[in-house]
Protein backbone atom coordinates (compact mmCIF):
# COMPACT_ATOMS: atom_id res chain seq x y z
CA UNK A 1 35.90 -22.02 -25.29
CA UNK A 2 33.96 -25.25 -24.36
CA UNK A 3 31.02 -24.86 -22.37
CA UNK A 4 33.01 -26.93 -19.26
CA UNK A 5 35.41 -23.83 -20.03
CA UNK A 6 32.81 -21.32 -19.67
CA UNK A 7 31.40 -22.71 -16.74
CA UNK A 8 34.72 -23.13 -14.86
CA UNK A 9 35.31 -19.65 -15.71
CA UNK A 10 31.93 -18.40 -14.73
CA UNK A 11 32.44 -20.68 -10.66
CA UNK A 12 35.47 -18.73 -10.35
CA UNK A 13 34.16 -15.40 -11.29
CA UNK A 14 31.76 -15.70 -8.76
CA UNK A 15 33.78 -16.31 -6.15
CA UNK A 16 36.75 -14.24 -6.76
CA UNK A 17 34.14 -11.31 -7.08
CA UNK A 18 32.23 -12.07 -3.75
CA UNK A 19 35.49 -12.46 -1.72
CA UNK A 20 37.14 -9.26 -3.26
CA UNK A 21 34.49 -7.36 -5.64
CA UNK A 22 36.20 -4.59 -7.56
CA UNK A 23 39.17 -3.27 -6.03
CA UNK A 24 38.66 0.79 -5.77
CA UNK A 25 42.27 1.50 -6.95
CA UNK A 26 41.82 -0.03 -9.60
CA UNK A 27 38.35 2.04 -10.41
CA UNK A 28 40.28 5.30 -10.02
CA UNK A 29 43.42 4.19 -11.96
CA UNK A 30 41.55 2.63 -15.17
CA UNK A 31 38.27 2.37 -14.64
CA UNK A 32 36.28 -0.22 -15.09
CA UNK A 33 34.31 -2.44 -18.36
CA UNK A 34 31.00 -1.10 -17.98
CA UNK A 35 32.51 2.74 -17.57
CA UNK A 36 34.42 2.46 -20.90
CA UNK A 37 31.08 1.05 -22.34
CA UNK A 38 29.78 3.74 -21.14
CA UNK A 39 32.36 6.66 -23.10
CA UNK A 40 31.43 4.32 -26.06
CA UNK A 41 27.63 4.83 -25.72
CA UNK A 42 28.05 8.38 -24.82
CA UNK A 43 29.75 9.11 -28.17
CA UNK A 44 28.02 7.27 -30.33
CA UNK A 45 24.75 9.10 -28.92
CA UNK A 46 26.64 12.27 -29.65
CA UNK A 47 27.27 11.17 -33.19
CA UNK A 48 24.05 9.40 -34.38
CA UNK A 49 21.16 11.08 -32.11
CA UNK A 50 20.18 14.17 -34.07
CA UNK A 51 17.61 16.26 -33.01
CA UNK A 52 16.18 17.17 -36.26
CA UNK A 53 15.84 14.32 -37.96
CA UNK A 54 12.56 12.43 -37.60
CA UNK A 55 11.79 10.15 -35.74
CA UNK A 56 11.82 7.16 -37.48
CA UNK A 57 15.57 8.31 -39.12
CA UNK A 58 16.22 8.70 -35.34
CA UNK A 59 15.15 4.76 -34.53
CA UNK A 60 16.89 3.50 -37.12
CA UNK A 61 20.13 5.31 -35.87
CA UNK A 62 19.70 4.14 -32.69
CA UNK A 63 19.91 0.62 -33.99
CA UNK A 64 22.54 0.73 -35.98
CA UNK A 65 24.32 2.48 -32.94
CA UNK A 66 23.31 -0.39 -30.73
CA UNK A 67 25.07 -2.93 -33.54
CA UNK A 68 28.49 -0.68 -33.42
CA UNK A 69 28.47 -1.23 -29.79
CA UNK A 70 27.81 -4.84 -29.84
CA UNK A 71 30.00 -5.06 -32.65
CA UNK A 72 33.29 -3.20 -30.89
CA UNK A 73 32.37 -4.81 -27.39
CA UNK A 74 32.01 -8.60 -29.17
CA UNK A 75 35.48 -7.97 -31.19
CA UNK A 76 37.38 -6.70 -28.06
CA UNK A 77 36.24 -9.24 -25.74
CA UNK A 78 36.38 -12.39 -28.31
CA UNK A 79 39.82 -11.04 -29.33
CA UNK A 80 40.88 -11.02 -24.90
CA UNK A 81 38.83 -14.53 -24.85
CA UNK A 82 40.41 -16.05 -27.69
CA UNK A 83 44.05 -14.81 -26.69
CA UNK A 84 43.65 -16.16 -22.83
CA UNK A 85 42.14 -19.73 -23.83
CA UNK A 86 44.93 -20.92 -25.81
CA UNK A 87 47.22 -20.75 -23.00
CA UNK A 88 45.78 -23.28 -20.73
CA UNK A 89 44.89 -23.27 -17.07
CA UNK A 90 46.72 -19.84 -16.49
CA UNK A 91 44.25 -18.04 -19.31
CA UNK A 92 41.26 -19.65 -17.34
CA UNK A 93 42.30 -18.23 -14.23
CA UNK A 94 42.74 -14.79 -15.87
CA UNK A 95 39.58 -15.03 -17.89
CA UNK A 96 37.93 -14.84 -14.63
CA UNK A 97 39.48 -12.60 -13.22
CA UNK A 98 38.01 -10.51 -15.59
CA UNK A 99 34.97 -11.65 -15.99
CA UNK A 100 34.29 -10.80 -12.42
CA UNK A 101 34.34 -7.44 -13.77
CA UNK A 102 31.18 -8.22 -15.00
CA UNK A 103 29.59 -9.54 -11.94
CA UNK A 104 27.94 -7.23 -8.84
CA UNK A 105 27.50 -9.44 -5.94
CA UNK A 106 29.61 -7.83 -3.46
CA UNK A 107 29.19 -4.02 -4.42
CA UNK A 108 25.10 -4.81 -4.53
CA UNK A 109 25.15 -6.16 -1.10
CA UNK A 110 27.45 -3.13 0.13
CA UNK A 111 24.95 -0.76 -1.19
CA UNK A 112 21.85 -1.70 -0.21
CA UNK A 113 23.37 -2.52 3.32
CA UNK A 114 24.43 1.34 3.03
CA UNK A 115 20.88 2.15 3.34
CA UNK A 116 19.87 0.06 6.30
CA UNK A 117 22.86 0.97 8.19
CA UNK A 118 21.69 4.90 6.94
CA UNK A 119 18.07 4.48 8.64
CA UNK A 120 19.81 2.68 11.86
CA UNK A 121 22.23 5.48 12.49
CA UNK A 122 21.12 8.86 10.76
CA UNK A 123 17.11 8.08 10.38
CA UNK A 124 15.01 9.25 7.30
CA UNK A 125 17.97 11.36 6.27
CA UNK A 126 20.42 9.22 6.23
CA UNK A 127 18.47 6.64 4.73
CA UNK A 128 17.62 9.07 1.63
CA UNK A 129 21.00 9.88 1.09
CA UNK A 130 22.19 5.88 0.54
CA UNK A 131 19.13 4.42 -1.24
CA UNK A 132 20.07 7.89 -3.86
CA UNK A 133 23.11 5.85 -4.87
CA UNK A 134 20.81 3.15 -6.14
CA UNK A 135 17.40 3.93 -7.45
CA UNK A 136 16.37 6.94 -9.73
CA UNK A 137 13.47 8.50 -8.07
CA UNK A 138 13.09 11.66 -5.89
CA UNK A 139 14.59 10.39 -2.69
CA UNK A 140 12.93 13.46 -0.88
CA UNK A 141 9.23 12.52 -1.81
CA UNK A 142 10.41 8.72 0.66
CA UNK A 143 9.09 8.28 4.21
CA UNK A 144 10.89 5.47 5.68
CA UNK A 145 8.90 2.83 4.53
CA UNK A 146 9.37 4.07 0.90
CA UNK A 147 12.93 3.98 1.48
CA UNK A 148 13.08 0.67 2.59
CA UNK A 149 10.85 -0.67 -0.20
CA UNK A 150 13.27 1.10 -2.79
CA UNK A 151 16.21 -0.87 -1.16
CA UNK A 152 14.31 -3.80 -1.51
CA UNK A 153 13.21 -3.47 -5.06
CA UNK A 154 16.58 -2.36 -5.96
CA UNK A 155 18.18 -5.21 -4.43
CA UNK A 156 15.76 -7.89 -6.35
CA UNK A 157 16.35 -6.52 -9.94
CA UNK A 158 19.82 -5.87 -9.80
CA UNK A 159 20.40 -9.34 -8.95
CA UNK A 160 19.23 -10.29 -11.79
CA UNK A 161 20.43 -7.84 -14.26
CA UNK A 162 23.57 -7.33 -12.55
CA UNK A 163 24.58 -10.98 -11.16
CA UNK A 164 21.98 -13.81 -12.76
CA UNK A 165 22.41 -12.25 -16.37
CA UNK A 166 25.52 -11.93 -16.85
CA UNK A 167 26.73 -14.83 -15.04
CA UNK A 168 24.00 -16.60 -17.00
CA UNK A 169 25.21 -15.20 -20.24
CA UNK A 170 29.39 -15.49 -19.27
CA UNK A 171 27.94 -19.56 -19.38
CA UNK A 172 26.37 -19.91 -22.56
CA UNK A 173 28.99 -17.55 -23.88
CA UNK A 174 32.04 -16.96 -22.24
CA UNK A 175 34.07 -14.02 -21.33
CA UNK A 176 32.37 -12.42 -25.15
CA UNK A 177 28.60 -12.96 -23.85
CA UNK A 178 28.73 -11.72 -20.47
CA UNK A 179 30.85 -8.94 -22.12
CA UNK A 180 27.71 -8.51 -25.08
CA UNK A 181 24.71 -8.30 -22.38
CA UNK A 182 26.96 -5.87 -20.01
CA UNK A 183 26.70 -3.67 -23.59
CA UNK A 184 23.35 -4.03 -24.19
CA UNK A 185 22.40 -3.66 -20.10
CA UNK A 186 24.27 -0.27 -19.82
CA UNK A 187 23.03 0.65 -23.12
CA UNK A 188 19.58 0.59 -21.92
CA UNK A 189 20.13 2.47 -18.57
CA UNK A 190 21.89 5.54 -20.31
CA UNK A 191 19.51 5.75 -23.94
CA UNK A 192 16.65 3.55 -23.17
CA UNK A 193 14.30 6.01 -21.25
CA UNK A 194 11.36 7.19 -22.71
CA UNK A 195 12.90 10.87 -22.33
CA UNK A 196 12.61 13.52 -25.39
CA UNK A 197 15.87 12.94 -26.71
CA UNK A 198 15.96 9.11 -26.62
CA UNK A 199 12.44 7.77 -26.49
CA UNK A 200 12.83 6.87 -30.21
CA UNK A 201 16.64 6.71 -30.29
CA UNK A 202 16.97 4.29 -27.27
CA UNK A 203 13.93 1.95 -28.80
CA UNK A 204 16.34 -0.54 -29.77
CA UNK A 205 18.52 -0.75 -27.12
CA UNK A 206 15.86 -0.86 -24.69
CA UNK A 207 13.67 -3.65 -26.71
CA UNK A 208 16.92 -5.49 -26.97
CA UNK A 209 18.02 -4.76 -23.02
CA UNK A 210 14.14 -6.89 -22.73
CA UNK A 211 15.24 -9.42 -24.65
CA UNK A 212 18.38 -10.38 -23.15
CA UNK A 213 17.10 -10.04 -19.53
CA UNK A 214 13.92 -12.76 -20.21
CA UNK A 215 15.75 -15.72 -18.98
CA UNK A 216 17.61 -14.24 -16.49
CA UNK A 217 14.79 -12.58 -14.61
CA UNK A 218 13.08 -15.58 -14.47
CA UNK A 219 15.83 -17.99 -13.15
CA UNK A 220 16.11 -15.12 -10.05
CA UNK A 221 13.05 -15.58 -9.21
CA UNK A 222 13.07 -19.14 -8.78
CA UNK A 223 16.72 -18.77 -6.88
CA UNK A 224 14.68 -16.55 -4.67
CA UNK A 225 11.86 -18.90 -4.08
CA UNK A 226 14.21 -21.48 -3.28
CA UNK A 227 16.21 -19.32 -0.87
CA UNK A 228 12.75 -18.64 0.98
CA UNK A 229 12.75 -22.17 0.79
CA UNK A 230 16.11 -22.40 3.42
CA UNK A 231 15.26 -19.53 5.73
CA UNK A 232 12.95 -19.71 8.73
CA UNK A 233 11.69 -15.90 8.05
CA UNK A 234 10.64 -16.34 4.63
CA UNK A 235 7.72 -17.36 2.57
CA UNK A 236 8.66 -19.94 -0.15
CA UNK A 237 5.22 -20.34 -0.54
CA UNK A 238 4.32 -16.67 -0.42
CA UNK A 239 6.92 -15.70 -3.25
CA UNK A 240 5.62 -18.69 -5.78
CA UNK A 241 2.21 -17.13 -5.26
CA UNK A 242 3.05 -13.34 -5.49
CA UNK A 243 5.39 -14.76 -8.59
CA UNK A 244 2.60 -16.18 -10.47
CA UNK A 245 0.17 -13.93 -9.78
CA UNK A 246 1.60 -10.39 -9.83
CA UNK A 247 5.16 -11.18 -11.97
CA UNK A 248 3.59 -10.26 -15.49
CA UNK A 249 1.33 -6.96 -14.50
CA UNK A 250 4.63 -4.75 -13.85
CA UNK A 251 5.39 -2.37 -16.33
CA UNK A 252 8.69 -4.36 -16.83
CA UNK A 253 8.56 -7.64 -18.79
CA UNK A 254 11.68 -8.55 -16.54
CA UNK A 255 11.97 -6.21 -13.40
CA UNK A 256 8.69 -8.01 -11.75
CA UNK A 257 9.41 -11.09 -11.98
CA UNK A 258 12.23 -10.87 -8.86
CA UNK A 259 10.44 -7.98 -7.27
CA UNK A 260 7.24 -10.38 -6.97
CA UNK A 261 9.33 -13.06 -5.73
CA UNK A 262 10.74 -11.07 -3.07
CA UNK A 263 7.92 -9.29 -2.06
CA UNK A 264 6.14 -12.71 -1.36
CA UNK A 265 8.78 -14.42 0.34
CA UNK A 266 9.22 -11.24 2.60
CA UNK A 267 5.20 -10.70 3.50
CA UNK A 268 5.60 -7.43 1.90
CA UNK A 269 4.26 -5.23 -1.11
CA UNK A 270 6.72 -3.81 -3.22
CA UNK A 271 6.92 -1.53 -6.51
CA UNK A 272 3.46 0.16 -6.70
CA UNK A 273 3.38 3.59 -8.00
CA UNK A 274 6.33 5.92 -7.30
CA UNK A 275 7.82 9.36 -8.15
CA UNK A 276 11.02 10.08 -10.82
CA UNK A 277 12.01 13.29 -10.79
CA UNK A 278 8.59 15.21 -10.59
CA UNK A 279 6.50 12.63 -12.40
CA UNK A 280 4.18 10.29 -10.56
CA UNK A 281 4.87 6.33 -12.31
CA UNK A 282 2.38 4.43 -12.19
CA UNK A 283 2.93 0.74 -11.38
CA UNK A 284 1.20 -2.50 -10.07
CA UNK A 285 1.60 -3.87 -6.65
CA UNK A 286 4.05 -6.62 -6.27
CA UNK A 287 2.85 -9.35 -3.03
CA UNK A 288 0.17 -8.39 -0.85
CA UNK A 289 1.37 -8.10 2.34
CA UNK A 290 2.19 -5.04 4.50
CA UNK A 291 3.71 -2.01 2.66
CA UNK A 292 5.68 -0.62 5.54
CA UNK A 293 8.55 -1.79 5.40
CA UNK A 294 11.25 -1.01 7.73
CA UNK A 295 15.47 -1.56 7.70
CA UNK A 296 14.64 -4.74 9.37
CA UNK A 297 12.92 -5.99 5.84
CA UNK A 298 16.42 -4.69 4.25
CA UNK A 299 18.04 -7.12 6.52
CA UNK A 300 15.53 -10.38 5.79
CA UNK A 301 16.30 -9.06 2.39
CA UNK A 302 20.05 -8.98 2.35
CA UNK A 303 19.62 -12.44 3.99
CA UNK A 304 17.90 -14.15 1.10
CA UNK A 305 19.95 -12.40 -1.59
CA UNK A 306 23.43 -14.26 0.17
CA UNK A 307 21.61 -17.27 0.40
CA UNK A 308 20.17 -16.71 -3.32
CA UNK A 309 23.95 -16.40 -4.38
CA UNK A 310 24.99 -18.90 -3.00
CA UNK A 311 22.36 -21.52 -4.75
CA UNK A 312 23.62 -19.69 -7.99
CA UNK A 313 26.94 -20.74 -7.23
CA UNK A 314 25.73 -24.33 -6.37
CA UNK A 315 23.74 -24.48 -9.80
CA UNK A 316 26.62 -23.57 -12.07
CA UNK A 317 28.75 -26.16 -10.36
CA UNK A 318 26.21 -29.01 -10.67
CA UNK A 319 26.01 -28.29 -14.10
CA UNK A 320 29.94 -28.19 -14.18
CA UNK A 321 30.15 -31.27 -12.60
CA UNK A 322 27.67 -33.31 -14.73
CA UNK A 323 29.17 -31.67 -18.16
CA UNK A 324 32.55 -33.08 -16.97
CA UNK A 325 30.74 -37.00 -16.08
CA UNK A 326 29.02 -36.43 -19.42
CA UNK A 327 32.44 -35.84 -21.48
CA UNK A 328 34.24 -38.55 -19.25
C-alpha cells in the first residue's frame, strides 16, 4: 500500500474503533489479534525458554523467539494486507476494519472510567477492584489517592502504547506494521519482566518493545500538551515543564514521557515509587504538584485523553490531506 493508503486506512480505524471498539461477541466467539499473539508467545516460551541452559543460551533463544513471532505475525498480516489492497475501495474499508483491532481508544476510556465510577459509588473498594483490571501492582497496599494516580498513569501510557503506536506504526506501515509492534508490545508485557524465568529470556523482546515505543511516546506527549492547550482546567504550560524536566528520570525510556505530560497539565504528581506484588519499585516523581489525587483528577484526565484523540485524528488527516495535494 501507498502511504495515502495507509493513512486512509489508519482515519478510518480510528473512528470505526471509537464509535464501536471491539464488539464482545466477537471476543468470545474468536478472540481477538493480540490474544492469538498471545497463544503464539506462550508456546514459543514453552519451547525455547529452558531452565537449564545458561543464561546467555537463554538470551539468545529469546531472540530468535522474538524473530519467529515477528516473522509469523509479518507473513500473516502482509499476506491479509496484500490480499485486501488489490481489490480497491472495498479492501480499504475492510483493512480497517481490522486494523481497528489494533487500536484501544474506546476500551481504554471504558476502563479507566470503571475506576472513577468504582470510587463514586462503592469507595476505596470499589475503586481497587476496577483500577486491578488495569495496572499490575497490589491494589490492596492503594488508599484512594493511590488509586486514582494508578488510573491516571495507566491512562497516559496506554495511550501511547496502545493508541499513538500502533496507529503511528499502521501509517508508516500499514495493516503489517501496526500488526509487527502489536507483536513486539504484547511480547514485552508477557516475557519482558525482569522475573527469574524471563529476565534473560525476555531481554530482547523487551529492548525491542523500547525501541519501537521511542517515537510514539514522545508524539503523546506533545498531543497531551496540546490538549492542555484547549481545556480551561489544564496546564499546557505545566505539562511542557514537567515533560522536559522529569520525562527522562523514569525508569522507562518511554512510559515517562506521557506520564510527565499528564501529571503537569493536571497539577499533579504521578508514578513515584509503588508496590508489585510484595516488592517496593522504586521510581521518580513525575510533575510536582499535589499527590492526592482524587476521581475528580480521573475525570480532568479522561477529559484530555478525548480531546488528545481527537487531535490524533486531526493530525493523520492533515497529513492525508496534504499527501493527496502533494500527489495531485
Amino acid at each position: 500500500m501507498s502511504w495515502s493508503d495507509s493513512f486512509l486506512v489508519l482515519i478510518l480505524a480510528l473512528g470505526v474503533e471509537a464509535a464501536f471498539g471491539y464488539p464482545g461477541r466477537l471476543y468470545t466467539g474468536i478472540g481477538h489479534p493480540v490474544t492469538w499473539i498471545g497463544r503464539l508467545i506462550k508456546a514459543l516460551d514453552g519451547s525455547f525458554n529452558r531452565e537449564a541452559w545458561s543464561g546467555r543460551r537463554r538470551r539468545a533463544a529469546g531472540a530468535l523467539a522474538l524473530l519467529l513471532l515477528l516473522a509469523v505475525t509479518g507473513l500473516a498480516a502482509r499476506s491479509v494486507e496484500f490480499a485486501l489492497a488489490s481489490v480497491g475501495a472495498i479492501g480499504l474499508g475492510a483493512l480497517a476494519i481490522l486494523a481497528s483491532s489494533l487500536l484501544a481508544q474506546r476500551s481504554l476510556h471504558e476502563h479507566v472510567a470503571a475506576v472513577s465510577t468504582g470510587l463514586r459509588e462503592h469507595g476505596i473498594e470499589g475503586g481497587r477492584a476496577a483500577v486491578a483490571m488495569i495496572v499490575g501492582r497490589d491494589p490492596q497496599s492503594l488508599d484512594e489517592a493511590g488509586i486514582s494516580r494508578a488510573a491516571i498513569e495507566s491512562l497516559a501510557e496506554n495511550f501511547s502504547d496502545g493508541i499513538v503506536a500502533p496507529a503511528f506504526w499502521l501509517g508508516v506501515g500499514g495493516l503489517t506494521g501496526a500488526a509487527l509492534y502489536k507483536a513486539a508490545n504484547t511480547a514485552d508485557s508477557m516475557i519482558g519482566h525482569r522475573t527469574p524465568r524471563h529476565e534473560t529470556f525476555g531481554w530482547a523482546a523487551a529492548r525491542f518493545d523500547d525501541l519501537v515505543n521511542l517515537p510514539a511516546s514522545r508524539l503523546t506527549a506533545f498531543l497531551i500538551v496540546a490538549a492542555a492547550a484547549l481545556n480551561r482546567n489544564a496546564s499546557p504550560h505545566g505539562a511542557l515543564r514537567a515533560l522536559l524536566r522529569d520525562a527522562s528520570h523514569h525508569r522507562s525510556p518511554n512510559a515517562g514521557w506521557p506520564e510527565a505530560a499528564m501529571a503537569g497539565a493536571l497539577g499533579l504528581r504521578l508514578a513515584g515509587p509503588r508496590i508489585y506484588g510484595n516488592v517496593r519499585v522504586e521510581d521518580c516523581w513525575m510533575g510536582d504538584g499535589r499527590s492526592e489525587a482524587t476521581a475528580q483528577d480521573i475525570d480532568r484526565a479522561l477529559v484530555l485523553y478525548r480531546t488528545a484523540c481527537g487531535l490524533l485524528f486531526a493530525v493523520a488527516s492533515a497529513l492525508l490531506i496534504a499527501m493527496w495535494l502533494i500527489t495531485r
